[in-house]
Structures are given as C-alpha cells and as structure tokens.
Protein backbone atom coordinates (compact mmCIF):
# COMPACT_ATOMS: atom_id res chain seq x y z
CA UNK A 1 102.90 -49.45 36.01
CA UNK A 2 101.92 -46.42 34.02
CA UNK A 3 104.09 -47.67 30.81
CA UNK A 4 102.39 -51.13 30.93
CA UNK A 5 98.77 -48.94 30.80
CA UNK A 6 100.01 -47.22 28.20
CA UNK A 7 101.16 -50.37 26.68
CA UNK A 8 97.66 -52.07 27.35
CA UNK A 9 95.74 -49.08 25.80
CA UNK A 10 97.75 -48.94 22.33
CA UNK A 11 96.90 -52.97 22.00
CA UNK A 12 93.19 -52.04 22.68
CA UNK A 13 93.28 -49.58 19.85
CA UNK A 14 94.96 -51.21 17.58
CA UNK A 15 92.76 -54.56 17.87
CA UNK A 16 89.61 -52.04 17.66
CA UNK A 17 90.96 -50.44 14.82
CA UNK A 18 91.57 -53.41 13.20
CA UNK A 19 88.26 -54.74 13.81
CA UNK A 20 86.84 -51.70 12.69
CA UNK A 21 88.79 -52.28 9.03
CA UNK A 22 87.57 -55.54 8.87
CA UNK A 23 83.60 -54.70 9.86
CA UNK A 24 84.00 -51.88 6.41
CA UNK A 25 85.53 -54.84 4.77
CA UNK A 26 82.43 -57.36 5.43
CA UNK A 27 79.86 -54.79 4.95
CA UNK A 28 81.50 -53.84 1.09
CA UNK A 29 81.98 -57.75 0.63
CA UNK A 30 78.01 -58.16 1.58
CA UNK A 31 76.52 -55.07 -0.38
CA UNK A 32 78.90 -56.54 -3.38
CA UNK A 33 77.17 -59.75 -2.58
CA UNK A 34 73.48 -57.94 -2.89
CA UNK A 35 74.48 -56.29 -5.80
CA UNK A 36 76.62 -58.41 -7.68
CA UNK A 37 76.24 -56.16 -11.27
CA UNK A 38 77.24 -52.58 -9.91
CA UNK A 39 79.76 -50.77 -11.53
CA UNK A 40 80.73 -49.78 -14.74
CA UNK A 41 80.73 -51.70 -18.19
CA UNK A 42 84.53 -51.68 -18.38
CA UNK A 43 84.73 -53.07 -14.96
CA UNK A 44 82.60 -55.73 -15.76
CA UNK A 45 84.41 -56.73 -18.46
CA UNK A 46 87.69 -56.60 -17.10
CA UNK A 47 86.39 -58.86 -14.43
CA UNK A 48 85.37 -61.20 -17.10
CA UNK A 49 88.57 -61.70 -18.76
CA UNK A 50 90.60 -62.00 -15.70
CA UNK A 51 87.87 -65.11 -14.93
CA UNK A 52 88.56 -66.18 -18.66
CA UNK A 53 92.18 -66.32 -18.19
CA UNK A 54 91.72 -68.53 -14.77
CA UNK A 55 89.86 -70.75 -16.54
CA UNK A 56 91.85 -71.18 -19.31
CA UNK A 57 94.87 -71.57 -17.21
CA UNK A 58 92.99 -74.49 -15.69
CA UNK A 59 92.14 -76.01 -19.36
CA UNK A 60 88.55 -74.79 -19.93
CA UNK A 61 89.57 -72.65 -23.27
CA UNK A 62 85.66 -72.85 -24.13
CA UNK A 63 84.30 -72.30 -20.20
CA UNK A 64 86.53 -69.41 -20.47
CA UNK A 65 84.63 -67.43 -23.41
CA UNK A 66 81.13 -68.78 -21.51
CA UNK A 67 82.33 -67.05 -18.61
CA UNK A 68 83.12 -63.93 -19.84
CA UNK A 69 79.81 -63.71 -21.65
CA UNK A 70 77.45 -64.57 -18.45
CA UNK A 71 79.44 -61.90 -16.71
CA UNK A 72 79.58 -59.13 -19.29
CA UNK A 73 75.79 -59.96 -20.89
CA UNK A 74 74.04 -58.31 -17.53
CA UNK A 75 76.14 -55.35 -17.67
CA UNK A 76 75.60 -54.69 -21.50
CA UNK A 77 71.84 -55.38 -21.44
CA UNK A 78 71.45 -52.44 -18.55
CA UNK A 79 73.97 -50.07 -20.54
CA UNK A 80 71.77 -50.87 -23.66
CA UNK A 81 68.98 -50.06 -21.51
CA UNK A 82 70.38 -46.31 -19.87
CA UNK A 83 71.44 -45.58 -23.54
CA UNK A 84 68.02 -46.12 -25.20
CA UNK A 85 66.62 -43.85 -22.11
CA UNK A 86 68.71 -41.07 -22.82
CA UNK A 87 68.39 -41.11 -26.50
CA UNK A 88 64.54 -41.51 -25.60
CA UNK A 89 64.65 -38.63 -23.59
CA UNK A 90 66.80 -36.70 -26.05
CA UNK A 91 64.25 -37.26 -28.90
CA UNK A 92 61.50 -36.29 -26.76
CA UNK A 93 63.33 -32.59 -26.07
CA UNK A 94 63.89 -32.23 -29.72
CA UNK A 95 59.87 -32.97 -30.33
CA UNK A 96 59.33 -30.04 -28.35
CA UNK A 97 57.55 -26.92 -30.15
CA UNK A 98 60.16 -24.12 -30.03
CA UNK A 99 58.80 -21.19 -27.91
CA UNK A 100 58.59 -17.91 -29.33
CA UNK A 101 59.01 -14.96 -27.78
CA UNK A 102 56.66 -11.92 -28.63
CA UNK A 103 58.02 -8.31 -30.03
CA UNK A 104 58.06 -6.37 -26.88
CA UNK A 105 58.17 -9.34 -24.23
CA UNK A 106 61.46 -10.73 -24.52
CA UNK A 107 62.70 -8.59 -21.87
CA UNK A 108 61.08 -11.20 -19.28
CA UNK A 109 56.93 -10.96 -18.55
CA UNK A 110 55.04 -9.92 -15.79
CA UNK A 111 57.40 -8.54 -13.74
CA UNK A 112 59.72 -11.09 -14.15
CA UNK A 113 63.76 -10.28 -15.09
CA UNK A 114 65.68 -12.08 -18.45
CA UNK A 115 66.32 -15.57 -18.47
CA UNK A 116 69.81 -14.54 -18.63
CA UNK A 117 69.40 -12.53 -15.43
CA UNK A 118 68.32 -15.09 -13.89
CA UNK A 119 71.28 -17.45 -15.06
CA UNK A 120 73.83 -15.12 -14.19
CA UNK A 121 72.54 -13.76 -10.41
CA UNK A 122 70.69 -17.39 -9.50
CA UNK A 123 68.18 -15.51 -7.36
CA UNK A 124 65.92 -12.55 -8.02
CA UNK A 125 63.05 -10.48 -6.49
CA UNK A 126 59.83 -11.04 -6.26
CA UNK A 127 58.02 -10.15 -9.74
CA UNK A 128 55.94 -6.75 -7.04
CA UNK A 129 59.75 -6.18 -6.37
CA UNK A 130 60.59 -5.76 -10.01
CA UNK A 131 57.67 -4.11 -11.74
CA UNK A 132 57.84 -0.46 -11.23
CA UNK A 133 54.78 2.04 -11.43
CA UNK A 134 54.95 3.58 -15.45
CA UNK A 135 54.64 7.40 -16.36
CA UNK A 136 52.00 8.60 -17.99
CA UNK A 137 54.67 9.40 -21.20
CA UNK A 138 55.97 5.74 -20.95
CA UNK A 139 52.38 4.48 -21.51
CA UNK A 140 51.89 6.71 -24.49
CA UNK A 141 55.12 5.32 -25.98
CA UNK A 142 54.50 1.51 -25.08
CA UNK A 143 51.62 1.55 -27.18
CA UNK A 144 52.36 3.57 -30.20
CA UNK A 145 55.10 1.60 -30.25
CA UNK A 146 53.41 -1.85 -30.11
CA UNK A 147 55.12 -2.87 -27.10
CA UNK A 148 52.40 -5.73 -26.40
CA UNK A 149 53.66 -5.65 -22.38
CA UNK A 150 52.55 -1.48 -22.32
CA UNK A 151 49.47 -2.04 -23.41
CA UNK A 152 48.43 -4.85 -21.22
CA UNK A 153 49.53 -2.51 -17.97
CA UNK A 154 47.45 0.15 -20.31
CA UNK A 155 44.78 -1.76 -20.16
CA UNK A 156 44.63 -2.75 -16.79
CA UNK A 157 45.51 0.95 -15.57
CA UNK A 158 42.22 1.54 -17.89
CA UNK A 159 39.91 -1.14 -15.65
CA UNK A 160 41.73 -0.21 -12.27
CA UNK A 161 38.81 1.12 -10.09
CA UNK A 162 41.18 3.06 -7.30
CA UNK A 163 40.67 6.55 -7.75
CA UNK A 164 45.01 7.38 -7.59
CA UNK A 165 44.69 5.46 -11.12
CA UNK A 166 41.95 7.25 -12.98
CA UNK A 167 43.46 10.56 -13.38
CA UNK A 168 46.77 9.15 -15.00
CA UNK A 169 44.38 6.42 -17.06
CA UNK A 170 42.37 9.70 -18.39
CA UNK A 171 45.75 11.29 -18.93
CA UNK A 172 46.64 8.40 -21.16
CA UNK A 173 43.75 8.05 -23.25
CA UNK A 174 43.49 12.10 -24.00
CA UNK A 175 47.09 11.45 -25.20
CA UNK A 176 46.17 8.30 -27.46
CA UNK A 177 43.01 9.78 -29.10
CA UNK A 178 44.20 11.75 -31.80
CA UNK A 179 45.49 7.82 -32.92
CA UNK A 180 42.21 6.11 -32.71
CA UNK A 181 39.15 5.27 -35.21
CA UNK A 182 41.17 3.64 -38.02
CA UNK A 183 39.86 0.20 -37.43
CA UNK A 184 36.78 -1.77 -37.91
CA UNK A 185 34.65 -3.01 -34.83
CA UNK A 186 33.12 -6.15 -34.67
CA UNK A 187 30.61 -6.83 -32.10
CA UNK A 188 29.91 -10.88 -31.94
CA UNK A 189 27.19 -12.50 -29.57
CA UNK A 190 25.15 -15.43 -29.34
CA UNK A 191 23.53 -18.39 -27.30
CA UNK A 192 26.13 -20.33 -24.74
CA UNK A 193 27.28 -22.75 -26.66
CA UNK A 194 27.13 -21.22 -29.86
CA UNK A 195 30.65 -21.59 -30.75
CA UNK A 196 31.64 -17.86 -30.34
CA UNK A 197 35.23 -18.34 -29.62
CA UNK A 198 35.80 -21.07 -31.85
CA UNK A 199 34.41 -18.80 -34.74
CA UNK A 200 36.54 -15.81 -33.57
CA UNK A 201 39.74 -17.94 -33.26
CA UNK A 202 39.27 -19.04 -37.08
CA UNK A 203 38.22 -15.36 -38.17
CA UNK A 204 41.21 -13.95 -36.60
CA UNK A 205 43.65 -16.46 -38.38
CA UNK A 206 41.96 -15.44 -41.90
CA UNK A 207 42.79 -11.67 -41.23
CA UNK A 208 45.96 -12.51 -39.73
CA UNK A 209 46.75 -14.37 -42.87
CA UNK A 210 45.61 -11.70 -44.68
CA UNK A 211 47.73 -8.93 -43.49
CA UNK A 212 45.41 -7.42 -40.68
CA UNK A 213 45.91 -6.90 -37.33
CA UNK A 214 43.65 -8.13 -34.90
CA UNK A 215 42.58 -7.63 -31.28
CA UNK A 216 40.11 -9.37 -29.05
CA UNK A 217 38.38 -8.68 -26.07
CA UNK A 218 36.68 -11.23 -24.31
CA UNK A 219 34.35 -10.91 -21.91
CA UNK A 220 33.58 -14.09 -19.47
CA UNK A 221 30.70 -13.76 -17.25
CA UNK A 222 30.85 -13.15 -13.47
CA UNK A 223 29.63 -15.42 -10.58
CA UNK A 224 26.82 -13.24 -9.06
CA UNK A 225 27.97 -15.50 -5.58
CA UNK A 226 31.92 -14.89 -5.66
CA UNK A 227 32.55 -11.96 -8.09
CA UNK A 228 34.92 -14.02 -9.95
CA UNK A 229 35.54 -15.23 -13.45
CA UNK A 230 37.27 -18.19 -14.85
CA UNK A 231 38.48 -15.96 -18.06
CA UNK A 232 38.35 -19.35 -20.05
CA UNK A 233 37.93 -18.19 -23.30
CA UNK A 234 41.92 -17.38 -24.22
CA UNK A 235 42.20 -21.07 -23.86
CA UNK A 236 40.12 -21.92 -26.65
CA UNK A 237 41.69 -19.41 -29.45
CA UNK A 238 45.67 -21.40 -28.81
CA UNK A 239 46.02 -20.80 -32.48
CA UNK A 240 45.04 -17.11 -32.31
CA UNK A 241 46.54 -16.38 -28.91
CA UNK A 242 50.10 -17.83 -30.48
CA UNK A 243 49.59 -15.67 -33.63
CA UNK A 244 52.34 -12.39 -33.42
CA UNK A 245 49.58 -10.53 -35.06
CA UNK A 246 47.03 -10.79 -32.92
CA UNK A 247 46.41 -9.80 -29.30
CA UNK A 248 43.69 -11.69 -27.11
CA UNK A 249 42.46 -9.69 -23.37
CA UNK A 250 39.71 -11.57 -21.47
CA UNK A 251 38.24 -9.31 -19.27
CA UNK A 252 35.33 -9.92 -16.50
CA UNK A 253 31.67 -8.70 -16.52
CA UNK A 254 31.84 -7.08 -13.45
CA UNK A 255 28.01 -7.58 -13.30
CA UNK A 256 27.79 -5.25 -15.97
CA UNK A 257 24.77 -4.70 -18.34
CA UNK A 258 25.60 -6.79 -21.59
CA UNK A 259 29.09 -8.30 -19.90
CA UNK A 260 30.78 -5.10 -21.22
CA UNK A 261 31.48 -2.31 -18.24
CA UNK A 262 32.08 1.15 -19.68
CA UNK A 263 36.08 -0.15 -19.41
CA UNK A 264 35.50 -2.07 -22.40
CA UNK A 265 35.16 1.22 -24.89
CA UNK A 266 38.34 2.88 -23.47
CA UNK A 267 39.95 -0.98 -24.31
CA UNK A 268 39.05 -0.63 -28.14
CA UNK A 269 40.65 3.05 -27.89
CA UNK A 270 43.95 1.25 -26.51
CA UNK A 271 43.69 -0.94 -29.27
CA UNK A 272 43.44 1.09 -32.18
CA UNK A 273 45.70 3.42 -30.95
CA UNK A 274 48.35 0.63 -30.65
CA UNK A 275 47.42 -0.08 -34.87
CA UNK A 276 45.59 -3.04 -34.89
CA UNK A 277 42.68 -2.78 -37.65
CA UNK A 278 40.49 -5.43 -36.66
CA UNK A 279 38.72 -5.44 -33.46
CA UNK A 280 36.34 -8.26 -31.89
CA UNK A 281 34.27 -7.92 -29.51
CA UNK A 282 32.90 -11.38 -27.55
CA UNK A 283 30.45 -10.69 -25.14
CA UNK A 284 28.48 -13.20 -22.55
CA UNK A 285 25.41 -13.44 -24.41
CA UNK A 286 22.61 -12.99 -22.28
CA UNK A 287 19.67 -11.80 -24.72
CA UNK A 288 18.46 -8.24 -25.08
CA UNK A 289 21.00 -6.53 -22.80
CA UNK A 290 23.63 -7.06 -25.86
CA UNK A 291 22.02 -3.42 -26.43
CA UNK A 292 25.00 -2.10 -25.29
CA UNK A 293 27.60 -3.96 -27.33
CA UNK A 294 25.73 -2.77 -30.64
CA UNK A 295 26.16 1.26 -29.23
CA UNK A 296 30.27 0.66 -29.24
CA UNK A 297 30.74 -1.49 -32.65
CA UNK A 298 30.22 -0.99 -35.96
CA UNK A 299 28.98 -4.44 -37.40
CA UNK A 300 26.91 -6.53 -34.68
CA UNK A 301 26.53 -10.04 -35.56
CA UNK A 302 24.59 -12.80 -33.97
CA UNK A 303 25.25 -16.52 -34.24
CA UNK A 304 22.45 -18.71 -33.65
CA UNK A 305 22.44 -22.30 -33.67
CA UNK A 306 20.40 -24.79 -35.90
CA UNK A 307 17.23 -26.42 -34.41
CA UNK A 308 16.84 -23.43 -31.91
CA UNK A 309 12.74 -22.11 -33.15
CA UNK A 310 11.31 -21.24 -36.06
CA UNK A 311 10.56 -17.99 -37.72
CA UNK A 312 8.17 -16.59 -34.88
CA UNK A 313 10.70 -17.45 -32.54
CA UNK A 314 13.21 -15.33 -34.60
CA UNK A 315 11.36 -12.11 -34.49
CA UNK A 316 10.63 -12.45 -30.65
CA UNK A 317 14.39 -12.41 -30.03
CA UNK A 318 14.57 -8.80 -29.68
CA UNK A 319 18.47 -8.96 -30.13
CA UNK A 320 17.62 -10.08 -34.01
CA UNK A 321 16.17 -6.34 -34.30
CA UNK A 322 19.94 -4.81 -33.50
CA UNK A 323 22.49 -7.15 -35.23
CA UNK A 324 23.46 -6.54 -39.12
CA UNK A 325 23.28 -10.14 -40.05
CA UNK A 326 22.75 -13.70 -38.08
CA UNK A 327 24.93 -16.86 -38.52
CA UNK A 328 23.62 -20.28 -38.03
CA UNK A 329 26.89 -21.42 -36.80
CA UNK A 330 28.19 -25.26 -37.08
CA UNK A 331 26.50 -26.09 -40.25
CA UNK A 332 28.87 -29.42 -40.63
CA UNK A 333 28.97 -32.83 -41.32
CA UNK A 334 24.84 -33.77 -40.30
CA UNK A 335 24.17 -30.88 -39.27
CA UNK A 336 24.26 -28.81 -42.79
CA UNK A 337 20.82 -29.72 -43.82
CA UNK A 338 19.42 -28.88 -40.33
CA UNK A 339 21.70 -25.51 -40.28
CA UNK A 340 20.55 -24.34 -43.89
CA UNK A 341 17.01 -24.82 -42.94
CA UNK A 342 17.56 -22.55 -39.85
CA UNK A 343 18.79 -20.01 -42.07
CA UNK A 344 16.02 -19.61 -44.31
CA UNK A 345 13.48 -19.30 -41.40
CA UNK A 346 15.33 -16.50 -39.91
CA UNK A 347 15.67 -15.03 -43.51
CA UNK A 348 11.74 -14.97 -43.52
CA UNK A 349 11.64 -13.64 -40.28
CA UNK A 350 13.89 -10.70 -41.01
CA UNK A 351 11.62 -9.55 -43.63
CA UNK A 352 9.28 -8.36 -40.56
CA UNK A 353 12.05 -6.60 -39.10
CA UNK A 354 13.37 -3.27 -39.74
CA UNK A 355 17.17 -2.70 -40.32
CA UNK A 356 19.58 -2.19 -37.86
CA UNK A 357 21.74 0.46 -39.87
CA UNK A 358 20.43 2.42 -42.79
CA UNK A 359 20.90 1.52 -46.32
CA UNK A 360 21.92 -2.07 -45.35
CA UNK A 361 19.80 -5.29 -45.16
CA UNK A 362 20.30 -8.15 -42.21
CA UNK A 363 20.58 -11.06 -44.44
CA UNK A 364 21.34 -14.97 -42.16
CA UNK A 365 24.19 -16.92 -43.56
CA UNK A 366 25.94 -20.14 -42.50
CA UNK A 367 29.21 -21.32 -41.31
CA UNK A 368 31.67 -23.68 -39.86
CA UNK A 369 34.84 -22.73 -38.07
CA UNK A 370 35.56 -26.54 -37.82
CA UNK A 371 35.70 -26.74 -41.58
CA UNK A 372 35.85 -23.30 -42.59
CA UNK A 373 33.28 -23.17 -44.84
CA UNK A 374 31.34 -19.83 -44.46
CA UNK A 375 34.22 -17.54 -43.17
CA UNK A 376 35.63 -15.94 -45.82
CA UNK A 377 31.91 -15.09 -47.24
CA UNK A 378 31.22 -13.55 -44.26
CA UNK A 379 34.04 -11.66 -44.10
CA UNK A 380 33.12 -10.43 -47.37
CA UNK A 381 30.21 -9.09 -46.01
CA UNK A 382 31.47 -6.91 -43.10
CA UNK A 383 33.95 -5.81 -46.07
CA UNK A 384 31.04 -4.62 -47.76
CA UNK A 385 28.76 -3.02 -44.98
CA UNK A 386 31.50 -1.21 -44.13
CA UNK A 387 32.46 0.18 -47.81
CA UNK A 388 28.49 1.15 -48.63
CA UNK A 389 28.07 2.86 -45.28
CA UNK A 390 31.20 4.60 -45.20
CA UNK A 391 29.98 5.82 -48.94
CA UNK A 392 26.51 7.08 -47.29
CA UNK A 393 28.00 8.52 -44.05
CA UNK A 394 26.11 6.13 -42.03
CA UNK A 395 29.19 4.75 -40.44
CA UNK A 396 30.54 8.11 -39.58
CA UNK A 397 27.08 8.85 -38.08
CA UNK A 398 26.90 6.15 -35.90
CA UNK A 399 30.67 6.54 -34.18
CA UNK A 400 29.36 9.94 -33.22
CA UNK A 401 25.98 8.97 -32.01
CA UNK A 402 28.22 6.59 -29.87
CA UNK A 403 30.38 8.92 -29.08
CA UNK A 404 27.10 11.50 -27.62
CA UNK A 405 25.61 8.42 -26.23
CA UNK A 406 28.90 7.38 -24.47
CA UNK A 407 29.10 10.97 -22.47
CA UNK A 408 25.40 10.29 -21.09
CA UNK A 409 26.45 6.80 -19.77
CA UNK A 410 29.28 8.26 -18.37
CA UNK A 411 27.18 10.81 -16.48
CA UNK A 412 24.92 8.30 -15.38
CA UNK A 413 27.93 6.02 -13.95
CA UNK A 414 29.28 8.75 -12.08
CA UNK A 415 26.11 10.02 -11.04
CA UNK A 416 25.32 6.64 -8.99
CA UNK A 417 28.40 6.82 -7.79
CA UNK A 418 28.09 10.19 -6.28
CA UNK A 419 25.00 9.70 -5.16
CA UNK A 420 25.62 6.11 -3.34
CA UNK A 421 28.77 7.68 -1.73
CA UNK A 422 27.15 10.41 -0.01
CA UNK A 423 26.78 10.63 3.91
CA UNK A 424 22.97 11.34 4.07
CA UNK A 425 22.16 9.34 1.38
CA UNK A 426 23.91 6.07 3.34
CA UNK A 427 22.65 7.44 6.64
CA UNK A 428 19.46 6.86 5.63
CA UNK A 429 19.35 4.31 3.05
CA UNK A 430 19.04 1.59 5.63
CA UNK A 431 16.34 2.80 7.38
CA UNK A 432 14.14 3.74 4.01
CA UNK A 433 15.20 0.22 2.86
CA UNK A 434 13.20 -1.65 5.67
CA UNK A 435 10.53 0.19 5.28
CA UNK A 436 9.93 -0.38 1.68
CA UNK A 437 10.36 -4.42 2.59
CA UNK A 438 8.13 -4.27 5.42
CA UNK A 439 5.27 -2.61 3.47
CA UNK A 440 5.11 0.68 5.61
CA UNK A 441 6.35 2.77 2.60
CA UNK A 442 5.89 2.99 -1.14
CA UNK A 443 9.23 2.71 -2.97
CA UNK A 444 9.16 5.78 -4.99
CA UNK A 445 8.54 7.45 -1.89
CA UNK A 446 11.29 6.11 -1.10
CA UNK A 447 13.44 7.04 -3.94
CA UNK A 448 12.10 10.79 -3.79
CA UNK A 449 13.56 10.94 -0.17
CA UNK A 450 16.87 10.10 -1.00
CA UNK A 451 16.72 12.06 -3.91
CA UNK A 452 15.72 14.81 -2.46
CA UNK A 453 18.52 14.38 0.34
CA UNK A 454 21.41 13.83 -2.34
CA UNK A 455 20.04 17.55 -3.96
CA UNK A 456 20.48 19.20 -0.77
CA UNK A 457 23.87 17.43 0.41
CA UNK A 458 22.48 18.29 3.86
CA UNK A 459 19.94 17.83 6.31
CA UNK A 460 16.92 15.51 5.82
CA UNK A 461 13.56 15.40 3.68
CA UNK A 462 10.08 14.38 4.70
CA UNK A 463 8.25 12.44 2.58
C-alpha cells in the first residue's frame, strides 16, 4: 500500500512539473507574441534568413528577400534610432563648458574631500565632519599665499559674531597688517536699479584683462522682517565670478548704517593682504547713509540714471556732496541722448557743490557696461585721482583720517554693546520703555537713567 502512495505521489509531481514547464512555455510564447520585435539586430536577422530559406525552399525566391526585409526593417529602424540617441547624447557631453578648478580649491570645496576620494572610498563624511577648526598661523599662510579657500574661512572668521572667534580673528588681522594698503579702493553706489553690478562685472574684466587683481564685496540688503538676504548679486557678475583673477564675497547688511557693518573694513584688509590691487566696494544704496562707505574708500562714485531730476534735484541729493564723480549709467541704444543730457545737468549742478577730496574736481560722465562705451575713460579717471592726490598727500591723509575715524566707531560699537548687555541696564530698560510710550516720562529722562545706571554698574538712579 505504501509503495503504490509513493508511486501515486511521483506521478502527481511529475504531471505538475510538467505542467508547470509548459505554463513558462505559454507565458514566453505570449509575451513573444506582445512583443514580436525584442531582441537583438543579429537575432532579427538571423530569423529573417532562416524564413528566406523556407520560402525559397517552397519556390518564392522573390517572397524570400520580401520577407527578410519586413522582418529585419523594424529592427534596423529602432537600432538607427538608439544609435542617433547615444551619439545625441554624446555630442551634448562634449558641448559642455569644461569646469575649471580654482588655484587653491582643487583639493575639494567647502568641506568636501577630492573627487578622487570620493571614487576610491564611495562614501564620505559629512562636509561639518571634514572641515576642521584652522590656527591662527594657518590663516596667516592661506592668505599670503592666495589660497582663495583661506581667505573665505578668513573672512567669515572676520564677520563671526561669537565671542570664542574674535580674539583669534583680531589675532589674524594684527598678523596681516604689515601686508595691507597697496591697493586702490573703490566705493560704488547708486539708485536700485542702476546697474551697479552689471557695471562692476564689466570693470572687473577690464582690470582683469589688464593685469590687476580684483576683489569685490557685495553687500545685499537685509529683510528688516526675517534678517535674511538673498546675496543675489554674485549671480549677475558669471563672467567676473569665473575670472581666476578676481574674487567676488557677497556679504549681508546686517541692518547696518550704509549696508556696510564695521566687518566690511577688516574684509578690504583680508583682501589686500591676500595681493589683490583693485578693490570694489557695492553697497545697497539707500541715499545719504552711503556716508559711511566714502570714510573706508578712496574714490566714491555714484551712478545715477538718465531721466531721474534735473539740476536742483542733483544738489538736494546730499550723497552728490561725498562722491568724486557721478555716472549716468546705461547711456545706450535710445537712451544716449536722454543719458548725455542727464550728465550735463548734474555737471551744472556740481558747480554749486564743494569737492569731496582736495585738489580734485567731481566731474559726471557716461557709460554703458552693455556696450562698453564709457569704461575705460572712467577708469582713466580713478587712474588719475589717484596719481594727483597721491602727489599732494591727500590720499595718504585721508587713509589716516579713516584710520582715527575707524577707532571712534569702534568705541562706539562696543560701547552699545556694553552698555545693552549690562544687568541694570536690562533690568530696567523695560520698565523705562513703557513709560516713555505711555507718556508718563520724557525720553531723555529716560536715557539719563540708564545712563546714569550703566556709570555706576550698580544700584539704581532717580530721575
């Protein structure tokens, strides 16, 4: 009984497995059937010629050949088509600009290891993982080197607000100083929309070309809701930013006066230290607060646009009375007549206007950095305030007044610091504060309080 179960069960499996072979067999006979024109080219045409020779064997010399054909011409037509892809996609790699790697970057960026690191381990740590904190000596080095990746962690040690990175960022620049004041510093503002980084982008590829080194430092504007900036302004200076001469570092307001914080002078120090020649300074452009752009630069130049008021409106733009010449930018096309028109009402209007630096005269000028027209003149200019008040000793004069005037801001920064951050002063602040908003007490009362309570560092004044 047992050998004729054991019988029954080896029949069972062998009919299932041979069910089983046939099911695989009908489902590759149906997908062949949906897709009647897989498989390779050779395959296809091997097919074809085994059909020709059926046919011919049959008598059908001439079905034969149209046989082969219809079965080969669907296979060739979809190779043709994957061949013209590839070669598509080949010529589209080859279109590709080739990247170039900076002097002093090729090591990876931001924190990031070699390419061929990254080949060779297929993983790697986060970019916090890999950058490691910098000595104070390994700063120094970076940038009298030119290493462009040691000065951009120089710079942002520089603009750090915690307090563990001030000491070494003070460290850095005592270090750096005896390198600095070989270059010329160009302060450039003007109305939104004036076309300031469009200008600066085809200044800085005229020095460039021209054997100078340039820097940048742009400064975008922050929201006064989110504290943030969009730092846009890289974006339009591609040519510039790609240029191995040149180094670009937009940097946020901070709701500083002018859109330049006190970071930005320690920035040009960097800079110049690091040899470039040619410094630019881009600021927001917000009217008479550019004041304290003109007290770090050494030529302060305003672009205007065309159409914007005539001479009366000129000399009640009290930003005219700083800057060492105006530019009535985007004279072009149309708007050349309109621009050159501009510029001889603002020449009247600087006759009412004492100059900015003595010995020199604010003249207006046009320009286009679409066309070009208008650069290299005013470059010739700058060339020459800087020779004739380098001859007088005005220029010297002036880094030293900004120098004198750069301790008293200082003082005053650290002063409202000092004073904000101390106990009595916050303990009470709140309480004055209401008062002075509900009416109940003058505010220089007010002020004299707290004052009086920073003075003391202790206990609490009357009014």
């Amino acid at each position: 009984m047992a050998k004729k179960d054991v019988k029954t069960a080896k029949t069972m499996k062998t009919q299932k497995t041979a069910k089983s072979k046939k099911s695989k067999k009908t489902k590759r006979a149906m997908r062949a059937k949906d897709k009647p024109a897989t498989g390779t080219l050779r395959t296809a045409k091997k097919s074809a010629k085994q059909g020709a020779k059926r046919v011919a064997k049959s008598g059908g010399k001439s079905g034969g050949k149209s046989s082969m054909k219809s079965a080969a011409k669907p296979k060739t037509a979809r190779a043709a088509g994957r061949r013209k892809q590839r070669q598509q996609a080949r010529d589209a790699q080859e279109s590709r600009p080739t990247l170039h790697v900076r002097p002093g970057v090729e090591g990876g960026h931001d924190g990031l290891p070699r390419q061929a690191d990254r080949t060779a381990r297929k993983t790697y740590q986060t970019p916090e993982a890999q950058r490691r904190t910098l000595t104070t000596g390994e700063y120094v080095d970076g940038v009298l080197s030119g290493d462009r990746m040691r000065l951009a962690r120089a710079i942002t040690l520089i603009e750090s607000n915690a307090p563990a990175h001030f000491d070494q960022a003070q460290e850095v620049l005592k270090a750096l100083l005896p390198h600095t004041g070989r270059s010329v510093r160009l302060g450039i503002t003007g109305v939104p929309g004036a076309g300031k980084s469009t200008f600066i982008e085809a200044l800085g590829k005229l020095l460039t070309g021209r054997g100078h080194r340039v820097a940048v430092t742009a400064v975008d504007p922050s929201s006064s809701l989110s504290g943030g900036s969009i730092l846009g302004d890289k974006t339009r200076m591609e040519g510039l930013a790609a240029d191995p001469d040149a180094f670009i570092r937009p940097s946020p307001t901070g709701g500083a006066l002018g859109g330049v914080a006190r970071k930005t002078r320690e920035t040009l120090l960097l800079f110049e230290a690091a040899g470039y020649d040619v410094l630019l300074v881009e600021t927001v452009g917000v009217g008479q607060s550019e004041i304290t752009v003109r007290s770090m630069v050494d030529f302060f130049l305003l672009m205007l646009v065309a159409g914007a008021g005539d001479e009366l409106q000129g000399i009640k733009k009290g930003v005219i009375e700083i800057a060492d010449a105006v530019l009535i930018h985007k004279a072009d096309g149309q708007n050349r007549a309109v621009a050159e028109l501009s510029r001889g009402e603002y020449e009247r209007a600087l006759h009412y206007l004492r100059p900015a630096t003595e010995g020199w005269r604010t003249r207006a000028f046009t320009a286009s950095a679409l066309s070009g027209e208008g650069i290299p003149e005013l470059w010739r200019v700058v060339e020459t305030f800087c020779r004739r008040t380098r001859e007088s000793g005005a220029f010297a004069r002036r880094r030293r007044s900004q120098e004198r005037d750069w301790v008293h801001a200082l003082v005053e920064e650290q002063l409202r610091e000092r004073f904000l951050q101390n106990p009595e002063v916050r303990r009470r602040l709140p309480e004055l504060e209401r008062a002075v908003m509900a009416g109940e007490l003058p505010a220089t009362t007010a002020a004299r309080i707290l004052l009086e309570l920073f003075a003391a560092g202790k206990g609490e004044a009357t009014p």
